[in-house]
Protein backbone atom coordinates (compact mmCIF):
# COMPACT_ATOMS: atom_id res chain seq x y z
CA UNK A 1 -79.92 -40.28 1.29
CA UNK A 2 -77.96 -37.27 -0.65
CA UNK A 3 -75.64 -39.55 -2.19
CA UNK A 4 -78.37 -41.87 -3.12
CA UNK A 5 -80.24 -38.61 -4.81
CA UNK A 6 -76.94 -37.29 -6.34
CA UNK A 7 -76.14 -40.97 -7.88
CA UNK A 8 -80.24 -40.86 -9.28
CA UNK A 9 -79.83 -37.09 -10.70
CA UNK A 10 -76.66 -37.93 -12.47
CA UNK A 11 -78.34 -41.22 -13.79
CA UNK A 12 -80.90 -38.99 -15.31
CA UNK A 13 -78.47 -36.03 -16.59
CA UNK A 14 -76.52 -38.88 -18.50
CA UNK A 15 -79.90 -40.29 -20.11
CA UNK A 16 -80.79 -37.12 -20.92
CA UNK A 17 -77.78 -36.30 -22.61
CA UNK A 18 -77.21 -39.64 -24.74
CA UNK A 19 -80.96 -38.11 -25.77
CA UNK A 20 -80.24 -35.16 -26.59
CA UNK A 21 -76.66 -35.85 -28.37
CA UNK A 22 -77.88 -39.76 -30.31
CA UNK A 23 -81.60 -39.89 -29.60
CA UNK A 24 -80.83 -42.78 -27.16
CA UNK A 25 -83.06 -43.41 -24.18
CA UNK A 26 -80.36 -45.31 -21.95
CA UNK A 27 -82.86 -46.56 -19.45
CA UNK A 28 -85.31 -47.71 -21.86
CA UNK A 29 -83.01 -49.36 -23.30
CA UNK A 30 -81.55 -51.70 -20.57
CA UNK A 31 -85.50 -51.95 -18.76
CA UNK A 32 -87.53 -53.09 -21.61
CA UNK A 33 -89.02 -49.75 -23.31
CA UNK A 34 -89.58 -46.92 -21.97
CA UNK A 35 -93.17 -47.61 -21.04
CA UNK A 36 -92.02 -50.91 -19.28
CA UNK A 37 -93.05 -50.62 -15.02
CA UNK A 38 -89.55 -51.04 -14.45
CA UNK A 39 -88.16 -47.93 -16.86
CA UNK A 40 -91.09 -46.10 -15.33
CA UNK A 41 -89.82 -47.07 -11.85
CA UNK A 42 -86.13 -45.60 -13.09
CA UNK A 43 -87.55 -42.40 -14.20
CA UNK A 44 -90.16 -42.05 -11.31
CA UNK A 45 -86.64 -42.25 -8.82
CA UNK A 46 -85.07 -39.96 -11.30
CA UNK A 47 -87.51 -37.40 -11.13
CA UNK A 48 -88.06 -37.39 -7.21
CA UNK A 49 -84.46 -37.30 -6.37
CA UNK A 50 -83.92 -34.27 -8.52
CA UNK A 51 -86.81 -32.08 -6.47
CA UNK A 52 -85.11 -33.83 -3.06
CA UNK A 53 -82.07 -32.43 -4.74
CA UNK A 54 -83.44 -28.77 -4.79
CA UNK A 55 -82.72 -28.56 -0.86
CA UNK A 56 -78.80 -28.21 -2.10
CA UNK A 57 -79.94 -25.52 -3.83
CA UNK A 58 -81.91 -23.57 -1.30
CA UNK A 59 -80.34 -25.20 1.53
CA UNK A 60 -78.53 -23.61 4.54
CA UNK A 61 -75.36 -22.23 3.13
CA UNK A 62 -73.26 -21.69 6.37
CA UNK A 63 -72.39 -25.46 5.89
CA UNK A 64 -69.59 -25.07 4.06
């Protein structure tokens, strides 16, 4: 499950940054728009795997 949520947050960190650097929504792109089910899916999976993500953050830190 972490790799699956690292693989989704860097997904979403690369789309973000073709936005921010060419104005180019990757995901929309390839999934029909971004207000097609399947973009919304992308960005949905995105967004959850980033807040699952915030337990490396916060996490236990004698793990190392």
């Amino acid at each position: 499950m972490d790799k699956l949520a690292l693989i989704l947050v860097i997904i979403g960190a690369l789309n973000w940054g073709l936005i921010g650097l060419f104005q180019f929504d990757l995901v929309a792109t390839l999934f029909g728009g971004e207000n097609s089910l399947v973009s919304r899916i992308v960005y949905t999976l995105v967004g959850l795997a980033g807040i699952y993500s915030i337990k490396f953050l916060v996490g236990d830190r004698e793990r190392a």
